[in-house]
N, C-alpha and C. Protein backbone atom coordinates (compact mmCIF):
# COMPACT_ATOMS: atom_id res chain seq x y z
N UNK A 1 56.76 125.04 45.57
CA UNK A 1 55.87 125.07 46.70
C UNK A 1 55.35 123.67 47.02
N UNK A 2 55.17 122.79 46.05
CA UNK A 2 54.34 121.77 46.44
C UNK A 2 55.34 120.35 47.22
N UNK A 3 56.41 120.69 46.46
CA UNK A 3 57.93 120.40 46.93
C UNK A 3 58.14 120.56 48.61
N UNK A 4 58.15 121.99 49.05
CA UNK A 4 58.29 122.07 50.48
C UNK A 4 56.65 121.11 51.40
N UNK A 5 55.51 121.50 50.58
CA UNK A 5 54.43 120.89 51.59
C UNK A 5 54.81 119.71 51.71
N UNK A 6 55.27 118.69 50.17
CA UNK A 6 55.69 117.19 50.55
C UNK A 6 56.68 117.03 51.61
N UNK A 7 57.99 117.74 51.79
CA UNK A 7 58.81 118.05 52.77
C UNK A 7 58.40 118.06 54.25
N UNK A 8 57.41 118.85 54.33
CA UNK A 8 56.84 119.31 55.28
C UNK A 8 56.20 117.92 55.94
N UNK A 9 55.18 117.45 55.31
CA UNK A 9 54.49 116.61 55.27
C UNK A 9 55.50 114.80 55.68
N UNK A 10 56.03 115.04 54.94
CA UNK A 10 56.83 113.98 55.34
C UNK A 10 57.51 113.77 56.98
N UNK A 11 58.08 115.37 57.04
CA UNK A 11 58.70 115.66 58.28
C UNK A 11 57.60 115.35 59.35
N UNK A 12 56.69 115.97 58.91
CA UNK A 12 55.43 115.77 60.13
C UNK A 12 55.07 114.20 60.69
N UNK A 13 55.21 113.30 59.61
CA UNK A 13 55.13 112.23 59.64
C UNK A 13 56.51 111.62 60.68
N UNK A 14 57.54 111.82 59.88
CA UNK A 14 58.25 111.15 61.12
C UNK A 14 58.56 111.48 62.43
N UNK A 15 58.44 113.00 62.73
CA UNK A 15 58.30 113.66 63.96
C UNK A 15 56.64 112.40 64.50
N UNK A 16 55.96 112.47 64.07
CA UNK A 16 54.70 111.48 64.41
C UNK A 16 55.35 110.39 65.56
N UNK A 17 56.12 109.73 63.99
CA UNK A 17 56.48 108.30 64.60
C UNK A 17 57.44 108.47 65.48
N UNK A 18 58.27 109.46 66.15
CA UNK A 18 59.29 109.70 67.41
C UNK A 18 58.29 109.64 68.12
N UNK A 19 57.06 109.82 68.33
CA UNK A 19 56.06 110.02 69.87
C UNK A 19 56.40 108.52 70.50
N UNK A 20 56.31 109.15 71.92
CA UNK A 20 56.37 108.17 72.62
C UNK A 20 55.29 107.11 73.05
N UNK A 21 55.72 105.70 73.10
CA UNK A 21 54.36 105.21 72.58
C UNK A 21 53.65 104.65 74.69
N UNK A 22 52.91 104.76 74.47
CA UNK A 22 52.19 104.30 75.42
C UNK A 22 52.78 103.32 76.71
N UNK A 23 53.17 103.62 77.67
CA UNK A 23 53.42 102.92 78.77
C UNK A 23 52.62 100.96 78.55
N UNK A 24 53.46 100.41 78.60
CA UNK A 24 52.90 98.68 78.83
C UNK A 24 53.31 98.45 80.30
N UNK A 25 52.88 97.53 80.25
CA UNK A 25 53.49 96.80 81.97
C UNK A 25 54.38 95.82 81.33
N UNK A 26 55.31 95.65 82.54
CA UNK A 26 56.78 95.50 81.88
C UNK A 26 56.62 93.87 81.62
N UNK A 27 55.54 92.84 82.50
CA UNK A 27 55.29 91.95 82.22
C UNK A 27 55.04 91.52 80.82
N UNK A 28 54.23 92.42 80.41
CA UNK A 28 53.97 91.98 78.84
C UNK A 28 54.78 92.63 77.71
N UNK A 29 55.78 93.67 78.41
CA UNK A 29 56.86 93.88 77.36
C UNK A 29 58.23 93.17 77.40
N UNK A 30 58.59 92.48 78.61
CA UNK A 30 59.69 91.25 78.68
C UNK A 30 59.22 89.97 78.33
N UNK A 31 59.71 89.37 77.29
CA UNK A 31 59.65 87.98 77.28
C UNK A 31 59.56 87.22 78.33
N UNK A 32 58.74 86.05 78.26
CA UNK A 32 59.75 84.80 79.47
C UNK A 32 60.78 84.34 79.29
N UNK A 33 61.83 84.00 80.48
CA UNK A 33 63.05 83.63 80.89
C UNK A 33 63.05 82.47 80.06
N UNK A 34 64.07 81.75 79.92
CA UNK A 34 64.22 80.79 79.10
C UNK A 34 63.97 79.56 79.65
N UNK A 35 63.63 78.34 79.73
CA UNK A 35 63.49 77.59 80.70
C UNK A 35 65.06 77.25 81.29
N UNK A 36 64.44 76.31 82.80
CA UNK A 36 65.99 76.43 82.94
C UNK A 36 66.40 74.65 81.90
N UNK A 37 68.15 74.72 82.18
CA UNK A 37 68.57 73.51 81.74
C UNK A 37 67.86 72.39 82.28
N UNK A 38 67.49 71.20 81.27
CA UNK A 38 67.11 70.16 81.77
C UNK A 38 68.03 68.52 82.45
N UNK A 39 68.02 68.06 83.61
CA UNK A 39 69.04 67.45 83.22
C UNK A 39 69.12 66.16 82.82
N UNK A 40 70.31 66.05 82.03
CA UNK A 40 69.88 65.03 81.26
C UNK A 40 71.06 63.52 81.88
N UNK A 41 71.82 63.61 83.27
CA UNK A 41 72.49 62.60 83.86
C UNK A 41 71.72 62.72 84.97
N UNK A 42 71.81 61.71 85.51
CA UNK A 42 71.46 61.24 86.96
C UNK A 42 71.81 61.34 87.89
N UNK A 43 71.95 61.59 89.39
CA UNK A 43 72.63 61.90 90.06
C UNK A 43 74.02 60.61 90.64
N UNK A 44 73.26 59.70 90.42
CA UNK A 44 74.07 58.33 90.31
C UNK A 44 75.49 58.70 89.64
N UNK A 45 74.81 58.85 88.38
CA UNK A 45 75.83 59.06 86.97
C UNK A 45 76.55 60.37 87.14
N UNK A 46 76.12 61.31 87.72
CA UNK A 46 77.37 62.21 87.99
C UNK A 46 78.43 61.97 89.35
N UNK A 47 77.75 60.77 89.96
CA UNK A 47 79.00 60.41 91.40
C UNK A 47 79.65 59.41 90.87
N UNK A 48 79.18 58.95 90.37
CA UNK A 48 80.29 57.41 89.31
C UNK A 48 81.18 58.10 88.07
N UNK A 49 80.66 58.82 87.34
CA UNK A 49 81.33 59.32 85.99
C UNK A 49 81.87 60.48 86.66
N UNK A 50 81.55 61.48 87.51
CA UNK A 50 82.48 62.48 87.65
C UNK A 50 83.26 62.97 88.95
N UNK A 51 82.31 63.20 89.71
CA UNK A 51 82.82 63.33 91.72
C UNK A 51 83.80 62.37 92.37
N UNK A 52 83.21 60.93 91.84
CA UNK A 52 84.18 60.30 92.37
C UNK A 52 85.29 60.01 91.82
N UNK A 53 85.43 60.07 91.10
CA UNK A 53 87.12 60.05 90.03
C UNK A 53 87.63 61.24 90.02
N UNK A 54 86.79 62.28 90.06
CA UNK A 54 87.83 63.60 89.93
C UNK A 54 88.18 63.41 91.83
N UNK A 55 87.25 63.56 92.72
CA UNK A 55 87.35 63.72 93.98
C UNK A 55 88.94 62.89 93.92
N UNK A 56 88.86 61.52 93.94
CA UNK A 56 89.53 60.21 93.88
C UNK A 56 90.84 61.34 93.44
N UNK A 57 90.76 61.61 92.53
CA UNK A 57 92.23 61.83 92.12
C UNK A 57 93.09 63.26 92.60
N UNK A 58 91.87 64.19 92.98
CA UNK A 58 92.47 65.02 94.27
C UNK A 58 93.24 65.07 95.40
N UNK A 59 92.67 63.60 95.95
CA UNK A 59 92.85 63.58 97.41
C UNK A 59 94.39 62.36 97.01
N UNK A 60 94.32 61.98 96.07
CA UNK A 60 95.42 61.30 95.59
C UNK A 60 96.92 61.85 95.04
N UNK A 61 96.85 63.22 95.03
CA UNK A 61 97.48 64.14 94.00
C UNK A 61 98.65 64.08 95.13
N UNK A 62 99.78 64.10 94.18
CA UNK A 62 100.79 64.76 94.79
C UNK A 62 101.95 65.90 93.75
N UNK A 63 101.45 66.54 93.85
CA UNK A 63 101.40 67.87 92.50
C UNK A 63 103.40 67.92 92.75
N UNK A 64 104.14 67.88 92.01
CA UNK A 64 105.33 68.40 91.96
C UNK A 64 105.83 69.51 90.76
N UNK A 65 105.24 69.48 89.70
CA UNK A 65 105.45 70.56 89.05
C UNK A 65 104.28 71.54 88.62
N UNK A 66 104.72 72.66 87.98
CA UNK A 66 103.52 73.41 87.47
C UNK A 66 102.61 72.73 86.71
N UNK A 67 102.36 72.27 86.09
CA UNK A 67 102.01 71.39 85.34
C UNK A 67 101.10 70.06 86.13
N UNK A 68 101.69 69.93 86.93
CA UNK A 68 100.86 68.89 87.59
C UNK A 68 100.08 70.08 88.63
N UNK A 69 100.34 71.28 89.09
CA UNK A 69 99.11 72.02 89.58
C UNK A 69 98.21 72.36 89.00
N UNK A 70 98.41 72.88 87.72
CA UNK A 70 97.20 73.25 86.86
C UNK A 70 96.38 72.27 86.13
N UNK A 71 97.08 71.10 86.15
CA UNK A 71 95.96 69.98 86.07
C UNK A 71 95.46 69.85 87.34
N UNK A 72 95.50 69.74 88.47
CA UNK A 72 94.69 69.09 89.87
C UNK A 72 93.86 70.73 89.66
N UNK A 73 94.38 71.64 89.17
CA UNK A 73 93.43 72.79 89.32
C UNK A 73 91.87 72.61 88.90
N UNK A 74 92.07 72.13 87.44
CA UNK A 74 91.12 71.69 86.85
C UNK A 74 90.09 70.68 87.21
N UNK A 75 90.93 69.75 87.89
CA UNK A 75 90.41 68.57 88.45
C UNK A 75 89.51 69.75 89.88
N UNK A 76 89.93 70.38 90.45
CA UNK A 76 88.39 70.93 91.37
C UNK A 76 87.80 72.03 90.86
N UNK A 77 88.25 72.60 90.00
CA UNK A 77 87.12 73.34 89.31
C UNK A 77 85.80 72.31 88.84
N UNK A 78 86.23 71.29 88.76
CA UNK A 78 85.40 70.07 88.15
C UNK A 78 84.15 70.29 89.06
N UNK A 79 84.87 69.30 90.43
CA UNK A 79 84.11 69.52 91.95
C UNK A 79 83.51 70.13 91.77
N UNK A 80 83.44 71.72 91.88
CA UNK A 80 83.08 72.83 92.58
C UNK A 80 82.03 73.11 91.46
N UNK A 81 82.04 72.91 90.26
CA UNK A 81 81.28 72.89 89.21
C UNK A 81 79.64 71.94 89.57
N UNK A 82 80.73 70.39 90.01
CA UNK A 82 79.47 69.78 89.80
C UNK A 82 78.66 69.95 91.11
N UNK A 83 79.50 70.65 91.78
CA UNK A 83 78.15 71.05 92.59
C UNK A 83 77.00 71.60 92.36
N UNK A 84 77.06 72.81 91.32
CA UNK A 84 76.21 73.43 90.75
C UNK A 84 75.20 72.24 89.85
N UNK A 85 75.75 71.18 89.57
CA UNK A 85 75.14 70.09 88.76
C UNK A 85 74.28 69.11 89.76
N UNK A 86 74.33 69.59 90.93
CA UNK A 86 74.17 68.18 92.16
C UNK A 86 72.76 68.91 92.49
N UNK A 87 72.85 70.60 92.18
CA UNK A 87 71.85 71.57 92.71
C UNK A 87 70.37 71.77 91.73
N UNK A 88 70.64 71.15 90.76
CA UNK A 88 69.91 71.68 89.46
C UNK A 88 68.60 70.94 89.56
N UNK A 89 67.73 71.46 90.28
CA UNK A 89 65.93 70.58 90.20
C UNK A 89 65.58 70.09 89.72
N UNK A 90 64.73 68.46 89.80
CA UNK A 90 64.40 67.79 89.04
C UNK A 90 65.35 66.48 88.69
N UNK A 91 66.65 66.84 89.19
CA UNK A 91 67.23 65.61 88.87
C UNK A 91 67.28 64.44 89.12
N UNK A 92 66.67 63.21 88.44
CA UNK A 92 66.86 61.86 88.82
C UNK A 92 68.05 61.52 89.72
N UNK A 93 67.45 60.22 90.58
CA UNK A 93 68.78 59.43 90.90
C UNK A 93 69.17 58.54 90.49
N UNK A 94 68.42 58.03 89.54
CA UNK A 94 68.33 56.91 88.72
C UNK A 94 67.81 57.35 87.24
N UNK A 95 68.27 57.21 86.05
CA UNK A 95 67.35 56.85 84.51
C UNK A 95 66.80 55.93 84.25
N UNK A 96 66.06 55.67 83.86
CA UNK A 96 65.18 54.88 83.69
C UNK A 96 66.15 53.45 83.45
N UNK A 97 66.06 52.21 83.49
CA UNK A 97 67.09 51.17 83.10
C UNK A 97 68.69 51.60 83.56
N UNK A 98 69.15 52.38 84.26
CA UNK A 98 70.13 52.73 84.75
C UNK A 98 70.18 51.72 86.00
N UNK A 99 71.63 51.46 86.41
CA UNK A 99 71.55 50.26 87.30
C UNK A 99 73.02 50.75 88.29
N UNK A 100 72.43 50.71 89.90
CA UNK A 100 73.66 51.01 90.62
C UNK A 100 74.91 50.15 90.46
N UNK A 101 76.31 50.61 90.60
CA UNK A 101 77.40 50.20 90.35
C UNK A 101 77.67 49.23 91.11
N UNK A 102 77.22 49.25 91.97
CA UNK A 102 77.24 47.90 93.29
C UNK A 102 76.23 48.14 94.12
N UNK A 103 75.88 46.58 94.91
CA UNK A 103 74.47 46.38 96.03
C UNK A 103 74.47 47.14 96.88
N UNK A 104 73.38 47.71 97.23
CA UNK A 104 73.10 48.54 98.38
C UNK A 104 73.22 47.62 100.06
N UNK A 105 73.94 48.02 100.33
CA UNK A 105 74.93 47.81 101.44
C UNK A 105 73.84 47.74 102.91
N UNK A 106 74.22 47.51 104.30
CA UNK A 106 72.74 47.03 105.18
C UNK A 106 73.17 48.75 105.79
N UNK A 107 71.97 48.89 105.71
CA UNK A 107 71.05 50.56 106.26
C UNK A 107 71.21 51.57 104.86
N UNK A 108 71.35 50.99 103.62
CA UNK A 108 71.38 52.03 102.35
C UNK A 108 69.66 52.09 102.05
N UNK A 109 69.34 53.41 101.68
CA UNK A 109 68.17 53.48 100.77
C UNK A 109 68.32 53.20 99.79
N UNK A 110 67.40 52.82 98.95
CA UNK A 110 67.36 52.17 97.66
C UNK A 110 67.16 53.97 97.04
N UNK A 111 67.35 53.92 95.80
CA UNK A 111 67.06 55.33 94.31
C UNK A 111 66.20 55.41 94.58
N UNK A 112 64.77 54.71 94.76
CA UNK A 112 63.69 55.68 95.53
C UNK A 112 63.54 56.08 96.40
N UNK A 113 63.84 55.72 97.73
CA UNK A 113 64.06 56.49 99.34
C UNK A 113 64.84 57.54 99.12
N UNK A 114 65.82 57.57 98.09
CA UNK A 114 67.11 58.51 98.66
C UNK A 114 66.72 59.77 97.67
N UNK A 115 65.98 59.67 96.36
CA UNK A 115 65.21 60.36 95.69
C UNK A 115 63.83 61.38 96.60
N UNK A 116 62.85 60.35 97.24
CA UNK A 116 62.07 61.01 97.89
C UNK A 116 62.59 61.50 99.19
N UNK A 117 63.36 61.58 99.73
CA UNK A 117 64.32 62.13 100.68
C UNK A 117 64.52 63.71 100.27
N UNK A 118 65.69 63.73 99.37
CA UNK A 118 66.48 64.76 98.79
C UNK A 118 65.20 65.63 98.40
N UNK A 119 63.87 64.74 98.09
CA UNK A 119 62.75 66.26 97.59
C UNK A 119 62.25 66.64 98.70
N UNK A 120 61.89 65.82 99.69
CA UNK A 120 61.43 66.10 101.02
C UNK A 120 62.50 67.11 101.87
N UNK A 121 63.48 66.88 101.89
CA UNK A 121 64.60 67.78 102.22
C UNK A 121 65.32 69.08 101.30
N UNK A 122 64.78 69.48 100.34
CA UNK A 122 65.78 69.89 99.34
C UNK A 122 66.31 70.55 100.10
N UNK A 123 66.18 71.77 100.96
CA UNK A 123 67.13 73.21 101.38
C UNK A 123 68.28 72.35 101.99
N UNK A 124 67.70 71.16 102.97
CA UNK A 124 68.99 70.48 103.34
C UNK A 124 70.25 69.63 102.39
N UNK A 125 69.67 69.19 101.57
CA UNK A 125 70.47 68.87 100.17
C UNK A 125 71.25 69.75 99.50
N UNK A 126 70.42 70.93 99.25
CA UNK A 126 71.33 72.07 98.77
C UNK A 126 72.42 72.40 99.34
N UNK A 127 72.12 72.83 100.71
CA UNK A 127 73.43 73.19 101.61
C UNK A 127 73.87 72.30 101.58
N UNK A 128 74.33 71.04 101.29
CA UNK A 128 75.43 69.74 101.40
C UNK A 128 76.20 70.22 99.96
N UNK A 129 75.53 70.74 99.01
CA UNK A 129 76.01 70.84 97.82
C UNK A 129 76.64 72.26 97.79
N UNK A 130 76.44 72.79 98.50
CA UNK A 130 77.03 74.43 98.79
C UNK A 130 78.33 73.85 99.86
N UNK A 131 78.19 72.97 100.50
CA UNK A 131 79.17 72.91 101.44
C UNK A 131 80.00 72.40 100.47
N UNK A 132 79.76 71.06 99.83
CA UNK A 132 80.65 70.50 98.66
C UNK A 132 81.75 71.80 97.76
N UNK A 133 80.77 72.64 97.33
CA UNK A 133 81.38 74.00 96.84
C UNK A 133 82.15 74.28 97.62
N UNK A 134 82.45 74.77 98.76
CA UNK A 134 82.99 75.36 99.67
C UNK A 134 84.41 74.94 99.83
N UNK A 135 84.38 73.66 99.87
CA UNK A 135 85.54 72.41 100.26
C UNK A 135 86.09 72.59 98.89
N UNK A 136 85.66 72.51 97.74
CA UNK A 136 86.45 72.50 96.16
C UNK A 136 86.78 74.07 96.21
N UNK A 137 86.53 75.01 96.58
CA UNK A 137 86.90 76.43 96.71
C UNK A 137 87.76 76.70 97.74
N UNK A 138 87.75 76.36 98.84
CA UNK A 138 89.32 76.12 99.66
C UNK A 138 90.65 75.07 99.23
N UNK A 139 90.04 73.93 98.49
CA UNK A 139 91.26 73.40 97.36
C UNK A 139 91.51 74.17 96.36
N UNK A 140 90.83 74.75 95.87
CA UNK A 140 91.14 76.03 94.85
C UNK A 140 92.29 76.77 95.31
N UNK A 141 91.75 77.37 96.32
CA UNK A 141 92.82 78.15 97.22
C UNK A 141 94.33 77.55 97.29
N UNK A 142 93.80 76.39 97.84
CA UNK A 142 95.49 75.72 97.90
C UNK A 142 96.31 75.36 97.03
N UNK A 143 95.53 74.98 96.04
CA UNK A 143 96.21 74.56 94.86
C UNK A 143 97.01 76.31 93.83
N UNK A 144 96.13 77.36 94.37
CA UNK A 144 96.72 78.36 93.69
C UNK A 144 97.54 79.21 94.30
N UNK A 145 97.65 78.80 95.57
CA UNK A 145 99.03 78.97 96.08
C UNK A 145 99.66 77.74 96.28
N UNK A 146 100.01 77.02 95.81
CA UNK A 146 100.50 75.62 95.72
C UNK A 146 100.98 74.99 96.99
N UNK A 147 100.18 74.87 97.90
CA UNK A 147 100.81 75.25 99.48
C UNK A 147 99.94 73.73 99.82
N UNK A 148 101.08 72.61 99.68
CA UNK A 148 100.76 71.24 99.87
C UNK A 148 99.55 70.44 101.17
N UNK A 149 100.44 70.90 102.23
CA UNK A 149 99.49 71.03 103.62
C UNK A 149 98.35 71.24 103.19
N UNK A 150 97.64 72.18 102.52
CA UNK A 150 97.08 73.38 102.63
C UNK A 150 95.82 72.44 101.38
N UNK A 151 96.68 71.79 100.32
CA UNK A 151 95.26 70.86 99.78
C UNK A 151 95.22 69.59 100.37
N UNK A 152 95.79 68.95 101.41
CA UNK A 152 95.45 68.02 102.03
C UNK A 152 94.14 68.18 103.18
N UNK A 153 94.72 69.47 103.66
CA UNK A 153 93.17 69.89 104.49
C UNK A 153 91.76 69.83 104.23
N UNK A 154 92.17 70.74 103.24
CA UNK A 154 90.83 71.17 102.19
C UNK A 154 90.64 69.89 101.57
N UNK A 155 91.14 69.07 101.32
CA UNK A 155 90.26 67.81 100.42
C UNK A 155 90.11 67.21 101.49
N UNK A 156 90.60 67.08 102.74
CA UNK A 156 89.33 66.55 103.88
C UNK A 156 88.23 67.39 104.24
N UNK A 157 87.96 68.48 103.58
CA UNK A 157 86.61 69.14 103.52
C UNK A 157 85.68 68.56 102.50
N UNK A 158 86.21 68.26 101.51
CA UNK A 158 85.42 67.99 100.07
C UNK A 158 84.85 66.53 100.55
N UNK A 159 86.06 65.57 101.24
CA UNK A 159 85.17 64.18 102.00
C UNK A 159 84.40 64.52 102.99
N UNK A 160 84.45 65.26 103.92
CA UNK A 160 83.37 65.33 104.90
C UNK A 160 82.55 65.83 104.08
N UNK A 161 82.32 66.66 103.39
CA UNK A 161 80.92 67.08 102.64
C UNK A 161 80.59 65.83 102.08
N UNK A 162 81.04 65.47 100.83
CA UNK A 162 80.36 63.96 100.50
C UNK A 162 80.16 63.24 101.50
N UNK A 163 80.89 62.92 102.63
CA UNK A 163 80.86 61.64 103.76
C UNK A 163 79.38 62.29 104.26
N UNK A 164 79.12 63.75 104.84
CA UNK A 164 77.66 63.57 105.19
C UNK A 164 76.65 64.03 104.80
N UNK A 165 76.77 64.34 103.50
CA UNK A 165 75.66 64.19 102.44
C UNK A 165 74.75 62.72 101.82
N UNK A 166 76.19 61.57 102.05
CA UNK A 166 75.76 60.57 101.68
C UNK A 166 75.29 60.05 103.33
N UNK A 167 75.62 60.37 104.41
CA UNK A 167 75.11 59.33 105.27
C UNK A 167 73.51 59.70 105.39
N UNK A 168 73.22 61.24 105.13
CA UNK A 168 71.77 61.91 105.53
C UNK A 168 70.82 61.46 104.33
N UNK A 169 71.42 61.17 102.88
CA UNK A 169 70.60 60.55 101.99
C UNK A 169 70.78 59.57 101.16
N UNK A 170 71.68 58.81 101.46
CA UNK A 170 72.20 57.41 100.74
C UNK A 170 72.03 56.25 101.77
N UNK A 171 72.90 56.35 102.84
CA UNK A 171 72.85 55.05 104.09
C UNK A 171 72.64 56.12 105.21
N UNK A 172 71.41 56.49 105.75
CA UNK A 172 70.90 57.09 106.94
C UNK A 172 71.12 55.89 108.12
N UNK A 173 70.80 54.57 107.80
CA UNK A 173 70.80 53.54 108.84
C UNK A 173 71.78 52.55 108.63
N UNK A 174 73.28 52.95 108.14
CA UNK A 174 74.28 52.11 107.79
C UNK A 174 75.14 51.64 109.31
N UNK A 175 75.68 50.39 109.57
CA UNK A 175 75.77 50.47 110.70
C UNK A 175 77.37 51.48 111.19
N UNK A 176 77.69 51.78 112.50
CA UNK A 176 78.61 52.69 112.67
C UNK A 176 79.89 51.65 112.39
N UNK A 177 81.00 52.48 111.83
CA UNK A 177 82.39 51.59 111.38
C UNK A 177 83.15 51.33 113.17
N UNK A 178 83.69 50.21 112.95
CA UNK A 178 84.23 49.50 113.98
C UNK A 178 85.06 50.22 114.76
């Protein structure tokens, strides 16, 4: 007998702990989000170290085997990537002791104009960087149907996106080409 009350007793207990426990608000039962990534290149340093050499070697490509498509493939997944990298808040245009690759040219903003620009403007910045996407996602296209014409177009999308991204926040007052 004393056997079943412990039984009993026990059972009662964990039937207990199945109750359902009290409604929270979902605020204080979800964690916070994680912060986002911080970044740690410059926007400088991702058009010198990556856009422009991968871009550069896109618009340069002349793909003849498989092999040379699935490398240029890679090469705009790059692009289309660092767009997402061009988008990411907070990013310098300059690091601290970081130094442009060459003189700013007559009607260029200097890393601080073109910095307080891009924050003063962001939605318009973004969409240059969504358009950038756009242009590396129609070379995508071409390159995965390997349809030659077809990435010559599209990488004159990927330059007009850079060409007027940089005139609206790099050289706004550069003079017009001859």
């Amino acid at each position: 007998m004393r056997t079943t009350r412990l039984l009993a007793a026990g059972a009662l207990a964990l039937l207990a702990g199945c109750q359902p426990s009290p409604p929270t608000s979902s605020a204080a039962a979800a964690p916070p989000p994680p912060p986002l990534p911080k970044p740690q290149a410059s926007t400088i340093a991702l058009m010198t170290g990556v856009i422009v050499p991968t871009s550069d070697a896109i618009w340069q490509a002349m793909p003849a085997s498989d092999k040379d498509w699935a490398d240029l493939r890679y090469k705009v997944l790059l692009i289309a990537e660092a767009a997402n990298l061009l988008a990411v808040p907070d990013r310098p245009t300059l690091l601290p002791g970081e130094k442009l690759a060459s003189p700013a040219g007559p009607g260029d903003l200097t890393p601080e104009q073109s910095a307080a620009k891009i924050k003063a403007e962001w939605p318009t910045y973004l969409a240059y960087a969504q358009t950038l996407q756009n242009g590396a996602m129609a070379t995508l296209k071409a390159v995965d149907s390997k349809d030659a014409d077809a990435l010559v177009e599209a990488g004159g999308a990927i330059y007009e996106a850079c060409e007027q991204c940089h005139k609206r926040f790099w050289y706004p007052n550069a003079p017009a080409a001859p």
